[in-house]
C-alpha atoms as a PDB file:
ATOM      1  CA  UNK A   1     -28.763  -4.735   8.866  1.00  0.00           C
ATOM      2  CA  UNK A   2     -30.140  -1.000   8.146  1.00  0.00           C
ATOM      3  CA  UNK A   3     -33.187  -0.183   9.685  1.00  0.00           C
ATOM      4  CA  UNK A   4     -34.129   3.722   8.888  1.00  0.00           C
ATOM      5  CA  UNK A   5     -36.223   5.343  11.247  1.00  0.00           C
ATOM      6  CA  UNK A   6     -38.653   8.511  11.009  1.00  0.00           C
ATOM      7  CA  UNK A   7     -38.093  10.320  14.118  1.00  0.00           C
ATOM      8  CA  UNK A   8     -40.222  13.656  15.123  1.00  0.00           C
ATOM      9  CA  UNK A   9     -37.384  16.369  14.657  1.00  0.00           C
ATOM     10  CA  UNK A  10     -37.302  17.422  18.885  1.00  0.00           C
ATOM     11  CA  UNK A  11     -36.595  13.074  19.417  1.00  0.00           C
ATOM     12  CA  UNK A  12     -33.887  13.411  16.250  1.00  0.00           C
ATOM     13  CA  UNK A  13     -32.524  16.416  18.384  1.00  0.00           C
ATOM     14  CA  UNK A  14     -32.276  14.601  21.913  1.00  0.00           C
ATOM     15  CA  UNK A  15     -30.604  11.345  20.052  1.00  0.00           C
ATOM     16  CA  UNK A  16     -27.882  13.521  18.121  1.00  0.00           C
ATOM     17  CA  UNK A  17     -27.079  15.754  21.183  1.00  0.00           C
ATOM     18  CA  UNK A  18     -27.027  12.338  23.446  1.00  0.00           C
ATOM     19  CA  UNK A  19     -24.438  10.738  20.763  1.00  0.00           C
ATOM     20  CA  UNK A  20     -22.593  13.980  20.613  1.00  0.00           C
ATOM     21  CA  UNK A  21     -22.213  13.930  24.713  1.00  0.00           C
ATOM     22  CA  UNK A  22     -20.851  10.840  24.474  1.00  0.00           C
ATOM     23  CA  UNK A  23     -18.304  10.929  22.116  1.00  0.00           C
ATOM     24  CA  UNK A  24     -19.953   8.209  19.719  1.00  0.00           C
ATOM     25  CA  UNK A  25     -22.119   7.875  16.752  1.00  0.00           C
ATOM     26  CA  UNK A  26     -26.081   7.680  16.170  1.00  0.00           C
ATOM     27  CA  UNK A  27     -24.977   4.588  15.212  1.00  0.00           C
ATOM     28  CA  UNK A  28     -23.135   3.142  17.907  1.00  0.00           C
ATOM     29  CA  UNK A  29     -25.730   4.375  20.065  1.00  0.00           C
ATOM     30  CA  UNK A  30     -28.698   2.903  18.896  1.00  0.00           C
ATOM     31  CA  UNK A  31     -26.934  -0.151  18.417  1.00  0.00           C
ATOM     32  CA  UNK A  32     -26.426  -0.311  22.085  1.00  0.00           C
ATOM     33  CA  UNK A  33     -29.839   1.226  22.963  1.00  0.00           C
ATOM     34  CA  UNK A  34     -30.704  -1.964  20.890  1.00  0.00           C
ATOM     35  CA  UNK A  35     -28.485  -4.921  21.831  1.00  0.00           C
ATOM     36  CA  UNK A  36     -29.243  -3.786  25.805  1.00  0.00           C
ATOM     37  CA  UNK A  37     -32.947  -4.337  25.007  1.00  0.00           C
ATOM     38  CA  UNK A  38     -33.925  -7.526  27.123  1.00  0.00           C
ATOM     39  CA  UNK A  39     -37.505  -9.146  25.902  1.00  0.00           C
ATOM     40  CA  UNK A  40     -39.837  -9.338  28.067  1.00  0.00           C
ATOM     41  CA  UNK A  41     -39.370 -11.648  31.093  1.00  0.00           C
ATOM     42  CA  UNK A  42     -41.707 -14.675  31.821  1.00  0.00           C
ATOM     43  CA  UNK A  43     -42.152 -13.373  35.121  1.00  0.00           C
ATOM     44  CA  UNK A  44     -44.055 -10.414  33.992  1.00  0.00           C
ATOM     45  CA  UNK A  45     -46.628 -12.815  32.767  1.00  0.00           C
ATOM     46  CA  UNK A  46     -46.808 -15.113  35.356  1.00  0.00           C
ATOM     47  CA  UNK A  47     -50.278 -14.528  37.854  1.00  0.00           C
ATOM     48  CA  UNK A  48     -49.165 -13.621  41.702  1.00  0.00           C
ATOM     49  CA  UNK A  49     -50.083 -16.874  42.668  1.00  0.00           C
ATOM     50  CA  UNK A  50     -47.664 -18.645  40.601  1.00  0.00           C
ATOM     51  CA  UNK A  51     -45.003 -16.315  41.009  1.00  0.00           C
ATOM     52  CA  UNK A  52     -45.116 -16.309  44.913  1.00  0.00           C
ATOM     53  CA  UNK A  53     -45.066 -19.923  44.542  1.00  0.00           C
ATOM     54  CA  UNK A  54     -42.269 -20.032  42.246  1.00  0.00           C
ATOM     55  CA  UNK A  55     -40.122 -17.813  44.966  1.00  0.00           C
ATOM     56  CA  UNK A  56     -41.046 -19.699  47.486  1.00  0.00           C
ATOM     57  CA  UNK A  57     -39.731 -23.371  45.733  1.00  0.00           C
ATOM     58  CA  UNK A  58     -36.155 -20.882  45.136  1.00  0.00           C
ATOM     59  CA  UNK A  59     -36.009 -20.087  48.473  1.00  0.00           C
ATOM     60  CA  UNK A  60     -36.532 -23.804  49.400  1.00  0.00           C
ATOM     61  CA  UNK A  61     -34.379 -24.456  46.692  1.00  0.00           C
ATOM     62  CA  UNK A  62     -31.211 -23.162  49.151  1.00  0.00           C
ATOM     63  CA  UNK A  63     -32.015 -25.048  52.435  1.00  0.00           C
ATOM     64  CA  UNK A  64     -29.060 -27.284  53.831  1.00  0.00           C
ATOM     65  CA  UNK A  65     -26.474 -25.196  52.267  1.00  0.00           C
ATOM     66  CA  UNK A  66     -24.655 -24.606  55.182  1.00  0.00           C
ATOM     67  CA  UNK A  67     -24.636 -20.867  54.640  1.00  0.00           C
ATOM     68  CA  UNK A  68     -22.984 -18.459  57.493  1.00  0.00           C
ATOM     69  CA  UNK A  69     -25.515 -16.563  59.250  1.00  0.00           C
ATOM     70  CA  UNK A  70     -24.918 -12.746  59.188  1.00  0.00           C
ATOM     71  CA  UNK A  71     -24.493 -10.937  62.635  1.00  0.00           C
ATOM     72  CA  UNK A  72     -26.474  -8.846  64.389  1.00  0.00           C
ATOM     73  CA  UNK A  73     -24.163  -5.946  64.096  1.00  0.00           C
ATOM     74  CA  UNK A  74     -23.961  -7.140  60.216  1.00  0.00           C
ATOM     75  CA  UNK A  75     -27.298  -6.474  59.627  1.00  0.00           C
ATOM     76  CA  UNK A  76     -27.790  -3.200  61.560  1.00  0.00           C
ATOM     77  CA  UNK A  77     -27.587   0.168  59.835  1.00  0.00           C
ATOM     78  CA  UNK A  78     -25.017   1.413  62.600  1.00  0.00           C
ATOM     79  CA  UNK A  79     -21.576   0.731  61.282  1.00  0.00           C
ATOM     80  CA  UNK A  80     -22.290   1.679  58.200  1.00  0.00           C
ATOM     81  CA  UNK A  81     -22.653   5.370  59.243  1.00  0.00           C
ATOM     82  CA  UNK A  82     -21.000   5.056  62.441  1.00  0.00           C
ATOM     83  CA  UNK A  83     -17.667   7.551  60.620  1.00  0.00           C
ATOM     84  CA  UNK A  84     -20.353  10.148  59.743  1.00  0.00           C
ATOM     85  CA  UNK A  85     -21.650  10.858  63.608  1.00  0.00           C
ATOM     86  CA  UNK A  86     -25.149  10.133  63.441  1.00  0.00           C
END
């Protein structure tokens, strides 16, 4: 498909200097701008009430898996900047 778009010569500018850092086309670009467009999610439209209670029948959702428990070490901040001394 072509699709031609009308772009205000300083957005023209920004797209052809982006394409142009990146070693591919406008084409290629805004083909990938594109394709890496999502549509909206249903969870945006959902009210709190339902999403909360959505979460909360996923989190439900993994009792009696039998999952290992992390330790207390593994979930403190320490060793993971214990090597830079603070």
């Amino acid at each position: 498909m072509i699709v031609t778009l009308n772009l205000p010569p300083a957005v023209e500018e920004a797209v052809l200097t982006e394409a142009k850092e990146k070693g591919v086309s406008v084409d290629d670009l805004v083909r990938d701008l594109v394709l890496s467009a999502r549509p909206q999610s249903e969870y945006q439209e959902l009210s709190p009430d339902e999403w909360i209670r959505r979460f909360r029948e996923w989190v439900h959702s993994h009792e009696g898996l039998d999952l290992p428990v992390l330790s207390d070490e593994a979930m403190s901040r320490d060793p993971i900047y214990a090597d830079r001394g603070l």
